[in-house]
Protein backbone atom coordinates (compact mmCIF):
# COMPACT_ATOMS: atom_id res chain seq x y z
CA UNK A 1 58.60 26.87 87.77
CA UNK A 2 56.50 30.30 87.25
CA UNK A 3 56.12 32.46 90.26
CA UNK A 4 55.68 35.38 88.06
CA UNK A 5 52.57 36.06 89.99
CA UNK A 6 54.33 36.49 92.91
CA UNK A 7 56.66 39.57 91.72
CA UNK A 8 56.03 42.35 89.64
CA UNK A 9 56.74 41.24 86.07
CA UNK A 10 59.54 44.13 85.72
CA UNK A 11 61.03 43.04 88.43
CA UNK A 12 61.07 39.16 88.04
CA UNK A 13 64.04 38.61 85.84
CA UNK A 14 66.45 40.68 88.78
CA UNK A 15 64.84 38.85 91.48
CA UNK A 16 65.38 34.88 89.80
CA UNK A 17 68.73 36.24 88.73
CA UNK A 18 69.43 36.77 92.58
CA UNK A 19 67.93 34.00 93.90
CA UNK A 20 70.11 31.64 91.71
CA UNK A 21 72.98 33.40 92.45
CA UNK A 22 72.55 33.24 96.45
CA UNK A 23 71.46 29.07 95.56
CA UNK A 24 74.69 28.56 93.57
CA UNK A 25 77.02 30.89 95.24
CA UNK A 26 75.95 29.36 98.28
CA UNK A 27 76.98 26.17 97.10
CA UNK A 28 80.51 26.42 97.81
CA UNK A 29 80.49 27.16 101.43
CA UNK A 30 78.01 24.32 101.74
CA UNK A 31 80.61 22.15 100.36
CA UNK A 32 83.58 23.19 102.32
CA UNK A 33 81.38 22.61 105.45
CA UNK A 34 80.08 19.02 104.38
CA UNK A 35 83.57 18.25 103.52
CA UNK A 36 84.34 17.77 107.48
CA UNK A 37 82.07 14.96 107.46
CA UNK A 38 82.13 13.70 104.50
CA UNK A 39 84.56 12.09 101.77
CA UNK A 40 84.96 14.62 99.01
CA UNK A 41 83.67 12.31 95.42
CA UNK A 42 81.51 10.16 97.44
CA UNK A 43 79.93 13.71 98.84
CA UNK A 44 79.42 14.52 95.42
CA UNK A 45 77.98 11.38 94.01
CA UNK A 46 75.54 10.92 96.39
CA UNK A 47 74.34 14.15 95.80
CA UNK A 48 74.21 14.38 92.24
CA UNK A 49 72.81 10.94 92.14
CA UNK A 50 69.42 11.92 93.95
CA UNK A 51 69.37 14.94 91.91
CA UNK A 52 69.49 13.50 88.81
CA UNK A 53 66.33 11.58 89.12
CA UNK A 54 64.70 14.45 90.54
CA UNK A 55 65.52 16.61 87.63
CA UNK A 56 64.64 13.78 85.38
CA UNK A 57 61.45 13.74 87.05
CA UNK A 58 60.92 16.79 86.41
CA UNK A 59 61.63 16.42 82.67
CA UNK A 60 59.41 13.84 82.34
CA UNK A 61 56.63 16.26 83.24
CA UNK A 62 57.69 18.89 81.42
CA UNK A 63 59.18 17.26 78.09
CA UNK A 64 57.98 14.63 75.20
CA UNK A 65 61.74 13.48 74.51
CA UNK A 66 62.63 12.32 78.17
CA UNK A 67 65.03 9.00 77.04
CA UNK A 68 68.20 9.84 74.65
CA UNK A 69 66.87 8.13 71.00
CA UNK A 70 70.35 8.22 69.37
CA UNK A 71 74.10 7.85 68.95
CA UNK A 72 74.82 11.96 68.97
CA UNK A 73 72.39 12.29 72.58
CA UNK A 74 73.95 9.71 74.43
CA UNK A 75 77.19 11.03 73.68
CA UNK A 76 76.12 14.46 74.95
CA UNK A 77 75.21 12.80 78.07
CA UNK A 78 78.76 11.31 78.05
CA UNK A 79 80.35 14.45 77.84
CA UNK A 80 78.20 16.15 80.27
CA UNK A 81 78.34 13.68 82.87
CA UNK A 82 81.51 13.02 82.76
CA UNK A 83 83.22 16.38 81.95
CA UNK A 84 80.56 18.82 83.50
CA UNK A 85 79.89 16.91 86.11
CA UNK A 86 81.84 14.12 87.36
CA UNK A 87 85.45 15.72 86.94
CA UNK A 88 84.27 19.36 87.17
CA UNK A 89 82.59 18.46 91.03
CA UNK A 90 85.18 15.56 91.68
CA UNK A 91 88.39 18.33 91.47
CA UNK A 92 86.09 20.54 93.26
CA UNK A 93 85.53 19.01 96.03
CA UNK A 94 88.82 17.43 96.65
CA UNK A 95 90.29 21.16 96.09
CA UNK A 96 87.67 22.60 98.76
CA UNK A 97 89.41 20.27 101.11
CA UNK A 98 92.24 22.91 100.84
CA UNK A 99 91.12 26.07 100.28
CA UNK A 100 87.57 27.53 101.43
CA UNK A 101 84.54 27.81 98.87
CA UNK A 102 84.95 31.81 98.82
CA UNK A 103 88.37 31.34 96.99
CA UNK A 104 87.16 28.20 94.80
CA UNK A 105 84.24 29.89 93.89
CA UNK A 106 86.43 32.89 92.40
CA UNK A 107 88.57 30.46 91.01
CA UNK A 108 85.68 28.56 89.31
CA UNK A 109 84.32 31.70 87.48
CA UNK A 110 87.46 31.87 84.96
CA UNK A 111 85.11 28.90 83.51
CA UNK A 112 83.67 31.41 80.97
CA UNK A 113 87.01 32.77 80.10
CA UNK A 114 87.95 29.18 79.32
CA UNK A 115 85.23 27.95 77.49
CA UNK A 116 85.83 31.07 75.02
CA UNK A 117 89.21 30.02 74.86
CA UNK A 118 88.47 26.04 74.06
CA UNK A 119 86.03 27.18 71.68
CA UNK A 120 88.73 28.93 69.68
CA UNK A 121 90.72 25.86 69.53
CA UNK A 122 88.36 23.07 68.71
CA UNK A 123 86.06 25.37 66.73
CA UNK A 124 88.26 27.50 64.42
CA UNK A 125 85.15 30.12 63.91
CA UNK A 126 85.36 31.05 67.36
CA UNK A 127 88.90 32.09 67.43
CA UNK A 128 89.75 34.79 70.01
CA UNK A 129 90.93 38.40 68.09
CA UNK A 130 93.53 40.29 69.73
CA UNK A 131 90.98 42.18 72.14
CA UNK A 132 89.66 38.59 73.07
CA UNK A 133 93.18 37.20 73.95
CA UNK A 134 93.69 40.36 76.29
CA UNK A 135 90.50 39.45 77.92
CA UNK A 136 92.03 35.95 78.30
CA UNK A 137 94.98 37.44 79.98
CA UNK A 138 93.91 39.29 82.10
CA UNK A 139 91.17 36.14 83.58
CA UNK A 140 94.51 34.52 83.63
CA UNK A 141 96.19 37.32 85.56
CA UNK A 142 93.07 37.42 88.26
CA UNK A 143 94.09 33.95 89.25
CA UNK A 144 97.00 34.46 89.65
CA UNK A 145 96.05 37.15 91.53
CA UNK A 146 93.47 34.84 93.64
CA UNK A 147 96.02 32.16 94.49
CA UNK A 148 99.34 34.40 94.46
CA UNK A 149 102.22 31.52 94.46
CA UNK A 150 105.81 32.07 95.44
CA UNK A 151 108.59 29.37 95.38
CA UNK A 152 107.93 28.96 99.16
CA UNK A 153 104.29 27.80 98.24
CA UNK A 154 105.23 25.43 95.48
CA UNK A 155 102.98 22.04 96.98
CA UNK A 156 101.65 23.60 100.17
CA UNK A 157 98.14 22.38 100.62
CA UNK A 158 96.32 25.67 99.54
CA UNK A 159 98.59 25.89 96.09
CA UNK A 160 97.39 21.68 95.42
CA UNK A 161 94.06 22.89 96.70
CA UNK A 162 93.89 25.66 94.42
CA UNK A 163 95.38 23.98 90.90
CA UNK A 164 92.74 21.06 91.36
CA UNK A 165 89.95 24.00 91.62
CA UNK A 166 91.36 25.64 88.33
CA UNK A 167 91.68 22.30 86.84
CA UNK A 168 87.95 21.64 87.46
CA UNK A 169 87.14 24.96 85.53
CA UNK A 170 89.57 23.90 82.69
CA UNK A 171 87.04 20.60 83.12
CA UNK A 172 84.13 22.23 83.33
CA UNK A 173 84.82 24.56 80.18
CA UNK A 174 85.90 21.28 77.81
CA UNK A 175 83.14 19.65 78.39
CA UNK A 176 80.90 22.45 77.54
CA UNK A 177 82.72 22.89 74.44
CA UNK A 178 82.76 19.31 73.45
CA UNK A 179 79.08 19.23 73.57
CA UNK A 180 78.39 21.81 71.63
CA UNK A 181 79.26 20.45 67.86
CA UNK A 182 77.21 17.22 68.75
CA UNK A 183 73.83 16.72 67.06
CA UNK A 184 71.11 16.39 69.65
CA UNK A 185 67.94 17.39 70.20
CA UNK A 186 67.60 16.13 73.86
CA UNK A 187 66.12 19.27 76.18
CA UNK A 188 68.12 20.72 78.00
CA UNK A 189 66.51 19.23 81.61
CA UNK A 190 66.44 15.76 79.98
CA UNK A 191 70.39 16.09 79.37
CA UNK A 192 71.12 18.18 82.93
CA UNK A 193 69.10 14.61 84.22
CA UNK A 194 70.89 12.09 82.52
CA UNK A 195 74.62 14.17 83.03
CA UNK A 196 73.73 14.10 86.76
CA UNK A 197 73.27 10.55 87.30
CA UNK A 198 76.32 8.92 84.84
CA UNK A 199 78.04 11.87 86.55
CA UNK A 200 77.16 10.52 90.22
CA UNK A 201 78.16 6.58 89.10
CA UNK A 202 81.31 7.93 87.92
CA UNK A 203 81.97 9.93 91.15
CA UNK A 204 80.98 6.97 93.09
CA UNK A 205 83.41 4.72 91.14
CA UNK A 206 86.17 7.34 91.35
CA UNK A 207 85.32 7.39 95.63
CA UNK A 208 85.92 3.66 95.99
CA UNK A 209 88.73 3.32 93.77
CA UNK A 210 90.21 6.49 96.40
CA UNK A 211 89.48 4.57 99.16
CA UNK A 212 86.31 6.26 99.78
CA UNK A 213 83.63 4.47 102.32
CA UNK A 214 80.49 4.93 103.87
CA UNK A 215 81.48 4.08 107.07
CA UNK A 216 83.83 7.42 107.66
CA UNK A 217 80.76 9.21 107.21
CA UNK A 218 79.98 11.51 110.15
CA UNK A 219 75.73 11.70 110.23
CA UNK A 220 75.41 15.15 111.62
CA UNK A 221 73.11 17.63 111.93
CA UNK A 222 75.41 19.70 110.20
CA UNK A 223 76.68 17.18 107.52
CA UNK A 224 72.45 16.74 106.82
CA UNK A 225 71.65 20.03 106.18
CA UNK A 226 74.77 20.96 103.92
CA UNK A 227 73.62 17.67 101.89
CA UNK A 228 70.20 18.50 101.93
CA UNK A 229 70.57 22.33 100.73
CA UNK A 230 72.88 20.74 98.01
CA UNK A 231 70.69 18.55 97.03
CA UNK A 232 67.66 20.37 96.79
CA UNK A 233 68.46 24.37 96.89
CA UNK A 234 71.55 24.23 94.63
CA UNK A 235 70.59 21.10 92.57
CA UNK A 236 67.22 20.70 92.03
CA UNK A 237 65.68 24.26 93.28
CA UNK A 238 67.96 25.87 91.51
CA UNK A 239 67.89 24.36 87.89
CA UNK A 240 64.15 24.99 88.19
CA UNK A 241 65.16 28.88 88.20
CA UNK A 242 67.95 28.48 85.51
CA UNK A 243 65.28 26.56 83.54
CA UNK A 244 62.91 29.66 83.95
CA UNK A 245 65.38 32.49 83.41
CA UNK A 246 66.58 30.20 80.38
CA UNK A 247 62.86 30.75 78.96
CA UNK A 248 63.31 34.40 79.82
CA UNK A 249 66.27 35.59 78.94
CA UNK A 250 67.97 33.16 76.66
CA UNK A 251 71.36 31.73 77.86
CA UNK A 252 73.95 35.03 77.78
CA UNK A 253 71.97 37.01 80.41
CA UNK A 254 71.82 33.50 82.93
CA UNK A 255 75.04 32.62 82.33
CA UNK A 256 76.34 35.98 84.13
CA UNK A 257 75.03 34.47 87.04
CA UNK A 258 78.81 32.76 87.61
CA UNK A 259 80.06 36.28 88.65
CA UNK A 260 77.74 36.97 91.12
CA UNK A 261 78.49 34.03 92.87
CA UNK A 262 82.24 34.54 93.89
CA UNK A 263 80.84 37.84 95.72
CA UNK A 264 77.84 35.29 97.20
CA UNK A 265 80.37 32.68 98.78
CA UNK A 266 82.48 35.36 99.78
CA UNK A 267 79.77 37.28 102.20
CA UNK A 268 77.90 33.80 103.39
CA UNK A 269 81.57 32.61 104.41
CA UNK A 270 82.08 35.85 106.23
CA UNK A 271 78.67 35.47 107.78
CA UNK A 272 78.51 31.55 108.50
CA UNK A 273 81.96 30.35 109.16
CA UNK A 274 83.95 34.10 109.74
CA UNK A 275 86.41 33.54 106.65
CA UNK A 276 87.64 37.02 105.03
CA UNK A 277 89.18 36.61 101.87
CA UNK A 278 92.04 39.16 101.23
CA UNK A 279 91.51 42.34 99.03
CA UNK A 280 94.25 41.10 96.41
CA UNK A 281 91.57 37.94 95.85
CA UNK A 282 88.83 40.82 95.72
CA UNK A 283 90.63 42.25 93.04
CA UNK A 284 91.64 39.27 90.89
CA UNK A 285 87.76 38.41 91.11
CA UNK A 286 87.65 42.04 89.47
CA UNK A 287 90.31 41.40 86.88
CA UNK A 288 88.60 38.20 85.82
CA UNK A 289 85.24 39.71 85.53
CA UNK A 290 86.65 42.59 83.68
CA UNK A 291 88.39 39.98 80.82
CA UNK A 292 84.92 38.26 80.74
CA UNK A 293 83.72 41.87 79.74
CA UNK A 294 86.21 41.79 77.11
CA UNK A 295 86.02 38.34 75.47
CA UNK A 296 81.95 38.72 75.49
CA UNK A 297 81.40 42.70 74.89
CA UNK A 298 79.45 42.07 71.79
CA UNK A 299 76.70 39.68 73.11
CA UNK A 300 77.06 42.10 76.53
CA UNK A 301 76.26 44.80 73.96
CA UNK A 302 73.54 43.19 72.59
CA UNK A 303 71.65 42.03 75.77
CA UNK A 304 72.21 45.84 77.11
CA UNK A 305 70.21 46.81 73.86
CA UNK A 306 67.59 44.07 74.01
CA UNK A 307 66.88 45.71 77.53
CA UNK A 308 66.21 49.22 76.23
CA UNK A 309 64.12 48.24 73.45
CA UNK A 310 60.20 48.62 73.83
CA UNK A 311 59.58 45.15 72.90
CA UNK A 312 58.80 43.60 76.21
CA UNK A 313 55.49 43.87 76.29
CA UNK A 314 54.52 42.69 72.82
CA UNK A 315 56.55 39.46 74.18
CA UNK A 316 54.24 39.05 77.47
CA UNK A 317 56.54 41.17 79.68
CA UNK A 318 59.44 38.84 78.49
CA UNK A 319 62.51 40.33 76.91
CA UNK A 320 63.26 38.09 73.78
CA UNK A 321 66.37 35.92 73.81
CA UNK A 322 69.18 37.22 72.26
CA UNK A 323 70.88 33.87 71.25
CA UNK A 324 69.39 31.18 68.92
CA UNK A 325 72.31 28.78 70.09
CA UNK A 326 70.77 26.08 72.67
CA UNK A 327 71.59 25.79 76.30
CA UNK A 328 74.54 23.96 77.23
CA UNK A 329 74.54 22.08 80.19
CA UNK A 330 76.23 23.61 83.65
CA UNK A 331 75.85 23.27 87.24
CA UNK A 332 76.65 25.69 90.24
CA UNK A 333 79.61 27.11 89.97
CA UNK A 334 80.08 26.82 86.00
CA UNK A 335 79.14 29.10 83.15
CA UNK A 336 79.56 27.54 79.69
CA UNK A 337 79.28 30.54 77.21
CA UNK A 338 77.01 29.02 74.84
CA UNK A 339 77.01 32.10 72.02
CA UNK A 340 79.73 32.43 69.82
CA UNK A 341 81.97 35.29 69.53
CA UNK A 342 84.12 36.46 66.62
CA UNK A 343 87.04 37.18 66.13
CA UNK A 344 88.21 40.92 66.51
C-alpha cells in the first residue's frame, strides 16, 4: 500500500501510525458488539478464515516465496496460527463476552511486557536485568490495577472474563517468542496468510467441539457490519498499513502501536455504545505503558535518536529501521517485541 502521495512525506509515518491504531483499537469494540450475535470462536474463525486468503492474495502479488518450502516455515506457520492466532483470538473473544473491548484491549497490551519476559526464559540472552524485572512489575501491577479482584469477585463473570483476556496475551506473547528461534525465510505477509487460515480451521474446530453452530447466528445489520469492518478494516486494511509502516520504520516504532489502542477502544466505546471505563483502569493502562518504557528504554532510545538524525532524506524521506531482527507475526490487539534487549 503507498499513499505517500497523498500526505506530506513528514507527516506520513504519524498519520499510518494513527490510522492503524484507530483500525486495531477499534477492533475490540467491534468484537464485543458482534459477540451479541454471534458465537465467540466461530466469530473468529470465520473471520480470520476470509482474511487469510485475502492477505495471501495479497502476498502472492507482492512476494516470490508465497508457499512454505520447508520443515522450519511450516512450523512457523504452526506456531503462528495456532498461538498468535487461534488461542490468542479464541480467549479473546470468549473473554469479551464478559468484560467490554475497552478493558480487554488494556488488558491485551501487557502482550509486550510478556513477550520480553518469555524471551528471557526460552532465550537465556534476553534475560530481563533488574531495571527490566521492575518494568515487569509494574505491567503486572497495571492489571491488577485494570481488573482490581477482591475475595467477593473470585469467579464473577468479569474476573473469568478478564483471566481468559490475560491468558490470551500470555498466548499471544509465547507464540511470538516461539517463532522467533525458527529458521525461515517465509515474508512476513506470506506467514500473517498462512497463520490466519490454520488459525481460522482451528477456531472453527474449537467452535464445534463448544457446541458452536451456524444456526444461532443472528444476520443483522449490526452483526454484518462488525464482521465486515473486522474483516476488512482490522484484518486485511490494516496489515496493508503495518506492512507499510514495517517498510518505514522497522518493527520497534509499529509495534508501539499496541498502546495507542487501549486509549482507541476506550473513546469509540464511550462514543458508540456509552461505556466509561473507571480512572483506576486509566491508570493501570498508565502503569503498564510506563513498565513497557522500562523493559524497552534502549531500543525507545534508539528510535528517539534515529528521529533526530539528518538522515531522512538521503533514505527517500524514510527514517532507516533501527532493528535488523525480522517481523514477527501479530494481529490487532498484540505487539510481539521483536528486538532483543539486554540485560541491565
Amino acid at each position: 500500500m503507498k499513499i505517500s502521495g497523498l500526505v506530506p512525506e513528514k507527516y506520513l509515518e504519524l498519520v499510518l501510525f494513527s490510522i492503524l491504531a484507530i483500525c486495531w483499537g477499534g477492533s475490540f469494540v467491534a468484537i464485543e458488539i458482534g459477540l451479541e450475535y454471534v458465537p465467540p470462536l466461530l466469530f473468529a474463525g470465520l473471520r480470520y478464515a476470509l482474511a487469510g486468503v485475502i492477505v495471501l492474495g495479497y502476498a502472492v502479488l507482492t512476494t516470490n516465496h508465497v508457499w512454505p518450502a520447508d520443515r522450519g516455515e511450516w512450523l512457523a506457520v504452526g506456531v503462528a496460527g495456532t498461538l498468535v492466532i487461534a488461542l490468542y483470538h479464541g480467549l479473546l473473544y470468549v473473554g469479551e463476552l464478559y468484560v467490554s473491548g475497552a478493558v480487554a484491549a488494556t488488558l491485551v497490551s501487557t502482550a509486550p511486557i510478556l513477550t520480553v519476559a518469555f524471551a528471557g526464559v526460552v532465550l537465556p540472552s534476553e534475560r530481563l536485568g533488574p531495571v527490566g524485572l521492575v518494568g515487569f512489575a509494574l505491567g503486572l501491577l497495571g492489571v491488577i490495577m485494570v481488573v482490581q479482584p477482591t475475595p467477593s469477585m473470585l469467579g464473577a463473570d468479569a474476573t473469568v472474563g478478564a483471566a481468559l483476556v490475560f491468558a490470551s496475551a500470555i498466548a499471544f506473547a509465547l507464540g511470538g517468542v516461539l517463532v522467533r528461534p525458527i529458521e525461515s525465510d517465509l515474508p512476513i505477509e506470506s506467514l500473517e496468510g498462512w497463520a490466519m487460515i490454520l488459525g481460522s480451521a482451528v477456531l472453527l474446530g474449537w467452535g464445534f467441539l463448544r457446541g458452536e453452530s451456524v444456526a444461532a447466528i443472528e444476520l443483522t445489520a449490526t452483526a454484518i457490519v462488525s464482521y465486515v469492518y473486522l474483516t476488512f478494516v482490522s484484518g486485511v486494511f490494516a496489515f496493508l498499513l503495518y506492512f507499510e509502516l514495517l517498510d518505514r520504520s522497522g518493527p520497534t516504532q509499529v509495534n508501539l502501536v499496541g498502546y495507542a489502542e487501549p486509549a482507541v477502544a476506550i473513546v469509540i466505546s464511550w462514543l458508540v455504545l456509552g461505556s466509561v471505563v473507571d480512572s483506576l483502569t486509566i491508570v493501570g493502562l498508565l502503569t503498564i505503558l510506563v513498565g513497557f518504557v522500562l523493559i524497552k528504554r534502549r531500543a525507545i532510545r534508539r528510535l528517539l535518536r534515529s528521529h533526530w538524525k539528518p538522515t531522512a532524506a538521503r533514505h527517500g524521506g524514510r527514517t532507516p529501521s533501527v532493528s535488523s531482527e525480522r517481523a514477527q507475526p501479530r494481529t490487532d490487539g498484540g505487539t510481539p517485541e521483536s528486538e532483543p534487549e539486554s540485560a541491565d
